[in-house]
Protein backbone atom coordinates (compact mmCIF):
# COMPACT_ATOMS: atom_id res chain seq x y z
CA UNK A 1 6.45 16.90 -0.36
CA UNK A 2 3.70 17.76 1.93
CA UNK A 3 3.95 21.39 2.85
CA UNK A 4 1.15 23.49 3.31
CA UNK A 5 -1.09 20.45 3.06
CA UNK A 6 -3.65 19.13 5.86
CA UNK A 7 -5.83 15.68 5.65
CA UNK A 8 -2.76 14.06 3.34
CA UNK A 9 -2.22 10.26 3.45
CA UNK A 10 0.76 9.20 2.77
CA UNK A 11 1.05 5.30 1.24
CA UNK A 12 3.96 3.28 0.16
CA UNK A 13 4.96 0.11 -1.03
CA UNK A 14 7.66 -1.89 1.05
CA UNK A 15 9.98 -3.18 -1.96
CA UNK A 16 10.49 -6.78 -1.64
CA UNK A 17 7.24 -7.68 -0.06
CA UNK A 18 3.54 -7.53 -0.52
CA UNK A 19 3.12 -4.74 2.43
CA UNK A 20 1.76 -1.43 1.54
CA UNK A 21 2.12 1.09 4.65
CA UNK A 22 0.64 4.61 5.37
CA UNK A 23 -0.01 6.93 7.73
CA UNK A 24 -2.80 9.74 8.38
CA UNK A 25 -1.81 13.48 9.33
CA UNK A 26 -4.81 15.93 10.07
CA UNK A 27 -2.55 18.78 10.43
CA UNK A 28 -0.51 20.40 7.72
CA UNK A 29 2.62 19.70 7.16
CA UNK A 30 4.90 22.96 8.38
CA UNK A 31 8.57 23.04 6.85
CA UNK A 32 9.09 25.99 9.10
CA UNK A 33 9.01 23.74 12.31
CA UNK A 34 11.57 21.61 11.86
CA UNK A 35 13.04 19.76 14.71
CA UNK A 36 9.08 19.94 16.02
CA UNK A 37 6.85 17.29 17.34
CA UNK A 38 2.94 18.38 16.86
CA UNK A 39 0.57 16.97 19.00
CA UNK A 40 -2.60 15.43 17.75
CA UNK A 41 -5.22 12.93 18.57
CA UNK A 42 -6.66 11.73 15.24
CA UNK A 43 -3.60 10.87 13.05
CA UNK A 44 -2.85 6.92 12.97
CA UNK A 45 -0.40 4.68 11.05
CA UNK A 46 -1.56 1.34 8.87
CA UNK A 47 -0.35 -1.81 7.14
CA UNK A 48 -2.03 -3.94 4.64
CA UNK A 49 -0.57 -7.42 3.20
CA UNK A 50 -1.84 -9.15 -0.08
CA UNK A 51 -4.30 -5.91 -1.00
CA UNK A 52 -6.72 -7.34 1.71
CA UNK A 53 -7.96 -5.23 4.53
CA UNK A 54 -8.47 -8.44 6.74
CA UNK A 55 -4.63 -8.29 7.12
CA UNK A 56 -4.45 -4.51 7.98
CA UNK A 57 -2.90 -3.78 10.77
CA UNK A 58 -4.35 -0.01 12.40
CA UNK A 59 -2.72 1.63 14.84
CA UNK A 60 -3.76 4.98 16.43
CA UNK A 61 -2.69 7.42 18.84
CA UNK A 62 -1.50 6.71 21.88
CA UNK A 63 0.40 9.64 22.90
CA UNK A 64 -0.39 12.62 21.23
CA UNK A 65 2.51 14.91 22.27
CA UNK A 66 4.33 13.03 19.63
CA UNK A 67 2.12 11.88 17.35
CA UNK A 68 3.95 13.48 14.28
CA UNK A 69 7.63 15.03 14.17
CA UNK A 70 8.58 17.61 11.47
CA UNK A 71 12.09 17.15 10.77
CA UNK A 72 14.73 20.16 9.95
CA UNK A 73 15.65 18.32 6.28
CA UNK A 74 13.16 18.19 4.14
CA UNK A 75 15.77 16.87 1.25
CA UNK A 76 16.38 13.50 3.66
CA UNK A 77 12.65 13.04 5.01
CA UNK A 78 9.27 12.60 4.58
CA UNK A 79 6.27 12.22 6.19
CA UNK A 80 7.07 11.06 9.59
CA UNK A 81 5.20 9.64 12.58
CA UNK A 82 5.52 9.03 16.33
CA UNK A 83 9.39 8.32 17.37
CA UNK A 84 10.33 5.90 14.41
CA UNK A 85 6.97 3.83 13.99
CA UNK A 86 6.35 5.46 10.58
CA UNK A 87 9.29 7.52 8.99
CA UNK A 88 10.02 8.15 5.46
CA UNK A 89 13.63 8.70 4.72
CA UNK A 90 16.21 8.47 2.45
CA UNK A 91 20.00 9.75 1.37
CA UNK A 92 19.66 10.60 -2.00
CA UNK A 93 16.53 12.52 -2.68
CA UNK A 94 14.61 8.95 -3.72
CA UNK A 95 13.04 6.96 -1.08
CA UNK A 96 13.21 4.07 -3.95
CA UNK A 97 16.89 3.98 -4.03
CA UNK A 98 18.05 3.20 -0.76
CA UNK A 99 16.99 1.32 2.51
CA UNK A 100 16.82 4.08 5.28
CA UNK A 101 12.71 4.30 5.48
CA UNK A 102 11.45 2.51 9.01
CA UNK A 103 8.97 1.02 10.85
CA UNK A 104 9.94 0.52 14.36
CA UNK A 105 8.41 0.21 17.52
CA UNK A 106 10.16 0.81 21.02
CA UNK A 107 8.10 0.43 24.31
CA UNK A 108 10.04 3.80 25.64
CA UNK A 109 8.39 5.89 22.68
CA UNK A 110 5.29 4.14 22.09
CA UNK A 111 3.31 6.59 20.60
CA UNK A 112 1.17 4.72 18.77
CA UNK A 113 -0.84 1.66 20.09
CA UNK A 114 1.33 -1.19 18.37
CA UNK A 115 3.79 -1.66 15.34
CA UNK A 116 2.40 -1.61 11.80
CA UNK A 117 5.11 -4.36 10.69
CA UNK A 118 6.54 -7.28 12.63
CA UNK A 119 9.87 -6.24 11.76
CA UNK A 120 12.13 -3.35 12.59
CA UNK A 121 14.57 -3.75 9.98
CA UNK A 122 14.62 -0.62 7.72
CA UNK A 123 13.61 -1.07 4.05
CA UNK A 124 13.32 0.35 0.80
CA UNK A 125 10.12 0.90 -1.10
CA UNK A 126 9.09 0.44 -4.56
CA UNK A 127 6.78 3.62 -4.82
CA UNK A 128 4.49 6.28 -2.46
CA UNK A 129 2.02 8.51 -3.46
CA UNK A 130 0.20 10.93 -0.86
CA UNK A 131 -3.39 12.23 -0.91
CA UNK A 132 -5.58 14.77 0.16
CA UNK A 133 -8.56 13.94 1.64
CA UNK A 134 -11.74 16.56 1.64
CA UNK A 135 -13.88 16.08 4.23
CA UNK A 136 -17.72 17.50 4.23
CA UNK A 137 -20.16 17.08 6.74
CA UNK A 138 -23.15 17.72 6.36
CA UNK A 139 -27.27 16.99 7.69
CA UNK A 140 -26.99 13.94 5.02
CA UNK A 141 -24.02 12.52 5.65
CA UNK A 142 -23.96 13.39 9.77
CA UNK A 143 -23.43 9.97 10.39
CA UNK A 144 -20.50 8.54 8.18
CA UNK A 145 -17.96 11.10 6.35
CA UNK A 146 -16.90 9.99 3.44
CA UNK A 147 -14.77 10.72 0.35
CA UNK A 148 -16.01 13.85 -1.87
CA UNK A 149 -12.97 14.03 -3.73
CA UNK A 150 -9.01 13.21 -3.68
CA UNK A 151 -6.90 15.45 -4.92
CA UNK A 152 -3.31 14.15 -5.51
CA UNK A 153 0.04 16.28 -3.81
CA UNK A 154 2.50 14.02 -5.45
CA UNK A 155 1.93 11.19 -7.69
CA UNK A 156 4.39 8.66 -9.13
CA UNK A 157 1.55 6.07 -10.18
CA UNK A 158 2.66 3.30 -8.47
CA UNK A 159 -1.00 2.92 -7.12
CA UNK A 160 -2.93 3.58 -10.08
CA UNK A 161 -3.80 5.58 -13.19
CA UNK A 162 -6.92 7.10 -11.84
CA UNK A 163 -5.69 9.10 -9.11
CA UNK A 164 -8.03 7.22 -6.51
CA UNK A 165 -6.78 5.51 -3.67
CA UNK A 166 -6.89 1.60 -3.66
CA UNK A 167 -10.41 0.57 -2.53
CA UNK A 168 -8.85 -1.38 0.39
CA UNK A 169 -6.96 1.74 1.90
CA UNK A 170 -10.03 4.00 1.30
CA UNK A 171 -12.24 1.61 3.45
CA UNK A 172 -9.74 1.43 5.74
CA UNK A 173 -9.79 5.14 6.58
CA UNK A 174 -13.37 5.69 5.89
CA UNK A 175 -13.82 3.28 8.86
CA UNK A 176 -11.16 4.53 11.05
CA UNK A 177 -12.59 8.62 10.78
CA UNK A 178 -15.72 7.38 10.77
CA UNK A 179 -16.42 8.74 14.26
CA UNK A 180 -14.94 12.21 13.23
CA UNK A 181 -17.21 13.40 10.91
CA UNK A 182 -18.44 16.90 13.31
CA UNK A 183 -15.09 17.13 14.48
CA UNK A 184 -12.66 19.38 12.69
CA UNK A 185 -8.96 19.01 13.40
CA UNK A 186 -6.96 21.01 16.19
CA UNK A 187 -3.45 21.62 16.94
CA UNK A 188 -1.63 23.60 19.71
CA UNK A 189 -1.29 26.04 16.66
CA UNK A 190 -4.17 27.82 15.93
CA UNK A 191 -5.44 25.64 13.53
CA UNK A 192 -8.96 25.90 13.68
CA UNK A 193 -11.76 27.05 11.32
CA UNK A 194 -13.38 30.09 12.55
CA UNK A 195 -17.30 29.49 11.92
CA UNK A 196 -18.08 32.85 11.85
CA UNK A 197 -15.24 34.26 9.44
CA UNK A 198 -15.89 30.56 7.18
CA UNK A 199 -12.11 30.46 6.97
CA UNK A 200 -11.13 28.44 3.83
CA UNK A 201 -8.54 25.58 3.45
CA UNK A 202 -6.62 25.73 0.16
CA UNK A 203 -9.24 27.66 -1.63
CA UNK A 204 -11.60 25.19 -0.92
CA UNK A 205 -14.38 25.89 1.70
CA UNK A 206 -15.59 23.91 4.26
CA UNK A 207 -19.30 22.70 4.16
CA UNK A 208 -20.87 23.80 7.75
CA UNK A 209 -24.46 21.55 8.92
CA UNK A 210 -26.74 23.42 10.57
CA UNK A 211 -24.95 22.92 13.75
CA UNK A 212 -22.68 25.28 12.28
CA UNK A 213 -24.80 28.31 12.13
């Protein structure tokens, strides 16, 4: 769903209730480390009730050693976060069609601040869609990143028919990376951007400030 992919944002709609829920991965999702937890500081899960950010839950990292887990079967999950407190999963190839996806929260493997739902109880949802997110930094914008441009990984327009994220989820993680606009995501993997070889990140290259140089 996600392979390949770094910055996605995965968001779904919990059938049966008003909830959307999401999550925030840095690194790229790896299909060839299943069975893997990746360690990272700056993912972080989310809630939102009634399309209002005032009833967003956030939740970020609290241990990073398992901040994201990439399972062995791609055909059963998705996108999945901490222990449980964010997993995407389902039996028949359609996260719509049956009630496996979850949201729990277990003080042993709490690592994430706090649950995103007040429930445990596993659920179905109505539809997801995941984004890309392209972040540039730059002298202008050195002190809030924002948004050049979302490029949709997989789309089943259950959002909308514009390919944008809802204006309530894009404030909410505009305000939550806010404070990571010089910072360019790390894993224990090598992922870094060389400066001086201006590595590239699907084709599309990263905009250096004059720090950079």
């Amino acid at each position: 769903m996600c392979h390949g992919h770094i910055n996605t944002i995965v968001i779904a709609k919990v059938a049966g209730t008003d909830e959307i829920v999401g999550g925030y991965n840095p690194l790229a999702w790896d299909n060839s480390k299943g069975g893997t937890f990746m360690e990272t500081n700056d993912s972080f899960i989310f809630s939102l009730k009634n399309g209002n950010i005032q009833n967003s839950i956030l939740s970020r990292v609290k241990d990073s050693s398992g901040a994201l887990y990439y399972p062995h079967d791609k055909n059963v999950y998705g996108p999945w976060f901490g222990f449980e407190e964010f997993l995407m999963e389902t039996k028949v190839s359609n996260f719509t069609q049956d009630k496996l996806c979850q949201c729990k929260y277990e003080d042993m493997f709490d690592n994430y601040e706090k649950p995103i739902r007040t429930t445990s109880n596993e659920f179905s949802i109505v539809d997801y869609e995941v984004f890309k997110k392209l972040l540039l930094s730059g002298r202008r914008e050195a002190e809030e990143p924002f948004v050049r441009k979302e490029e949709i990984i997989n789309n089943q327009s259950w959002i909308n028919s514009n390919n944008n994220l809802p204006s309530e989820v894009n404030s909410l993680i505009k305000m939550t990376i806010s404070s990571k606009v010089n910072e360019i995501p790390k894993s224990n993997n090598s992922n870094e951007i060389n400066k001086n070889n201006k590595k590239k990140t699907d084709n599309k290259p990263y905009v250096y400030s004059e720090d950079d140089k």
